[in-house]
C-alpha atoms as a PDB file:
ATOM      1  CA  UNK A   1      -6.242  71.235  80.889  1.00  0.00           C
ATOM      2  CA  UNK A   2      -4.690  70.236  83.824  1.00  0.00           C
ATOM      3  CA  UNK A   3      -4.231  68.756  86.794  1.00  0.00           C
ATOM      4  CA  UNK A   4      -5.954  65.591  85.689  1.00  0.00           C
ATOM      5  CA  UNK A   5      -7.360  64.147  88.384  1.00  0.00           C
ATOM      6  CA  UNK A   6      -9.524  61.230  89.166  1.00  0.00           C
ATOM      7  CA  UNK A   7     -10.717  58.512  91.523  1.00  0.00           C
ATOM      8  CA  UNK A   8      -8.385  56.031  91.988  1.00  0.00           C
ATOM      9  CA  UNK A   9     -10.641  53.244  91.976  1.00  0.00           C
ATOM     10  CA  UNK A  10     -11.250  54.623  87.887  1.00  0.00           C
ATOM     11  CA  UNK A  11      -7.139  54.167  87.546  1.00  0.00           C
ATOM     12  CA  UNK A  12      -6.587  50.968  89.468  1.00  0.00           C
ATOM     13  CA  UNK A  13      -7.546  48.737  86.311  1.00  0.00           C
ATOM     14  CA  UNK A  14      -5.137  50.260  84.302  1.00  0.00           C
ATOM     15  CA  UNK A  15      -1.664  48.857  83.673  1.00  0.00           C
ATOM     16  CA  UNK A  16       0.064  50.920  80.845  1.00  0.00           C
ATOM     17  CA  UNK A  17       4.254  51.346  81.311  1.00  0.00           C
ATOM     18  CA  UNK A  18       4.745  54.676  82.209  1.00  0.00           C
ATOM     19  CA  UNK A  19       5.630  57.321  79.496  1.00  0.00           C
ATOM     20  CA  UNK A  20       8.235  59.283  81.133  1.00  0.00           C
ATOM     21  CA  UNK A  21       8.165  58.181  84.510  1.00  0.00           C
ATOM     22  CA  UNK A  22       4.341  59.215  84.561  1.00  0.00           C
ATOM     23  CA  UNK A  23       1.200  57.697  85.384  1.00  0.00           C
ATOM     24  CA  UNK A  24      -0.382  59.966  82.511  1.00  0.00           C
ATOM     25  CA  UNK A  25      -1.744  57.116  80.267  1.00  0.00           C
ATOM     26  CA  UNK A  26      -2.831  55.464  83.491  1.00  0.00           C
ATOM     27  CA  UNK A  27      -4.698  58.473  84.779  1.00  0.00           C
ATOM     28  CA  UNK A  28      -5.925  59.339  81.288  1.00  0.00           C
ATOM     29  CA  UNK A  29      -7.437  55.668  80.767  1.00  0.00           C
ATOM     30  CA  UNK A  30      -9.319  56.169  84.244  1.00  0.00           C
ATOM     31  CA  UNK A  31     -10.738  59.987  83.599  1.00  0.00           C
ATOM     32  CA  UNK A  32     -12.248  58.062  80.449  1.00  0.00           C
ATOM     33  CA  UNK A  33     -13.817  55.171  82.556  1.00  0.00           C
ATOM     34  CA  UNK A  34     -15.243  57.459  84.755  1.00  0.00           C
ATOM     35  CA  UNK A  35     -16.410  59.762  81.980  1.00  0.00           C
ATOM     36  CA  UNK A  36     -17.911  56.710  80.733  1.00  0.00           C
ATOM     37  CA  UNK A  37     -19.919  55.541  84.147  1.00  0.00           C
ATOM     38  CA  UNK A  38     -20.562  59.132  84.019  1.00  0.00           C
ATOM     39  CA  UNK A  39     -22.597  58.862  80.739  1.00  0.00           C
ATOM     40  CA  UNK A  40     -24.507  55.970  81.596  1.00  0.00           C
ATOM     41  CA  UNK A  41     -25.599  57.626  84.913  1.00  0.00           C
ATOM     42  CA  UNK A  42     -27.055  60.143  82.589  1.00  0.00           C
ATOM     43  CA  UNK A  43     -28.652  57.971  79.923  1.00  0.00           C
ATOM     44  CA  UNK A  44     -30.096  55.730  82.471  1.00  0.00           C
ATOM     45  CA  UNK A  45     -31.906  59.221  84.053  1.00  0.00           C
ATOM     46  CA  UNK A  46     -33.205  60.181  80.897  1.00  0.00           C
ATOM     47  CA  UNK A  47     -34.293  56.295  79.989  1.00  0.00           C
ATOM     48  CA  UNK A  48     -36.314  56.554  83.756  1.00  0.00           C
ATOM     49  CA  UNK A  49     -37.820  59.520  82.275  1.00  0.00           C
ATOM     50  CA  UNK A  50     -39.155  58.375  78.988  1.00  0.00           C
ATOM     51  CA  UNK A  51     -37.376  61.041  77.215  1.00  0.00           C
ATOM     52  CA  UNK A  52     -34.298  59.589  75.916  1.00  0.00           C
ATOM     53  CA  UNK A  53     -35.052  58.467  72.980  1.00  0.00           C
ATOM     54  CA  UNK A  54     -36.204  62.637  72.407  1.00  0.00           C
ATOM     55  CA  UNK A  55     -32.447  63.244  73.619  1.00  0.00           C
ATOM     56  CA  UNK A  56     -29.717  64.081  71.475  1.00  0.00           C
ATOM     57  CA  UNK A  57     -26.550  63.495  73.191  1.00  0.00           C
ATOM     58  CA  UNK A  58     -23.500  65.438  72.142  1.00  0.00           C
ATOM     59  CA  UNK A  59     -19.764  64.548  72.406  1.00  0.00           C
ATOM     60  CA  UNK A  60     -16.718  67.147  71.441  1.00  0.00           C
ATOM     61  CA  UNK A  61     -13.085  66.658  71.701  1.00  0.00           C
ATOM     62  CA  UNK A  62     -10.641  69.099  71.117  1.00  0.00           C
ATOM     63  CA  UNK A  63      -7.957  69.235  68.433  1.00  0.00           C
ATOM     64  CA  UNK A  64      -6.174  66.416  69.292  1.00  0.00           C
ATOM     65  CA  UNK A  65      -2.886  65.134  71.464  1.00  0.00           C
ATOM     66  CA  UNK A  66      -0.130  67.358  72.489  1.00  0.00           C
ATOM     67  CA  UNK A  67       2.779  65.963  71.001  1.00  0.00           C
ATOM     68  CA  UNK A  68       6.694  65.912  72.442  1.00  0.00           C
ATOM     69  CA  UNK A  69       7.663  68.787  70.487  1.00  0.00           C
ATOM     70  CA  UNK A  70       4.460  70.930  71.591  1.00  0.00           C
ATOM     71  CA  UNK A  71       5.236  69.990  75.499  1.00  0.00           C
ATOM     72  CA  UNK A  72       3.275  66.532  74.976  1.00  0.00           C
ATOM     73  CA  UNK A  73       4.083  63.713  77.761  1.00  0.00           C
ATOM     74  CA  UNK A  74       1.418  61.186  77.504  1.00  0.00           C
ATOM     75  CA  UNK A  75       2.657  59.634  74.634  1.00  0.00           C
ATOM     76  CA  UNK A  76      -0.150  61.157  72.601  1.00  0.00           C
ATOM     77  CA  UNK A  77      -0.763  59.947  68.658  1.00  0.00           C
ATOM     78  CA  UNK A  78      -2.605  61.742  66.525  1.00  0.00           C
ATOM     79  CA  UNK A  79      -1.853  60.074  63.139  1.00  0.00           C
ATOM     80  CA  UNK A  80      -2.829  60.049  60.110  1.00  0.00           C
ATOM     81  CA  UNK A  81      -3.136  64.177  61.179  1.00  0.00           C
ATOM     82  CA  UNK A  82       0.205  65.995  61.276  1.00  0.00           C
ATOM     83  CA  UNK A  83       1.320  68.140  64.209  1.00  0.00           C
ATOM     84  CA  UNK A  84      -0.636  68.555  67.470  1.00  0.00           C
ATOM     85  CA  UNK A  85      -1.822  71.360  69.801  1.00  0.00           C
ATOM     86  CA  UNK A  86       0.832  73.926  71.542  1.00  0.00           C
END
């Protein structure tokens, strides 16, 4: 899953303290802005079309954040679950 990258214009908003002397949250926080433009590029298309409203649109995450013990550095949460992905 890595090297997260991004435009830095998409991490310039962000702010977080740094987890580890990283930018990770920052850089995270970004790759989901620009996911989200991303998403309304696409809807808008389909809207232009006429055939969004015959769209189904389909979002998937994986199992959740690595955590410190699994080699996690983002500062990663995934309570109420236990554990995390290794």
């Amino acid at each position: 899953h890595v090297p997260d990258q991004v435009p830095a214009q998409y991490v310039a908003p962000y702010k977080f303290a740094r987890v580890e002397g990283t930018n990770a949250r920052n850089l995270f926080a970004g790759m989901l802005s620009c996911l989200d433009e991303g998403v309304g590029n696409v809807t808008r298309a389909l809207r232009r079309k006429g055939i969004l409203d015959e769209t189904l649109l389909w979002f998937q995450t994986d199992n959740g954040a690595a955590t410190p013990a699994c080699g996690g550095w983002t500062g990663g949460q995934n309570w109420p679950l236990r554990g995390g992905k290794c």
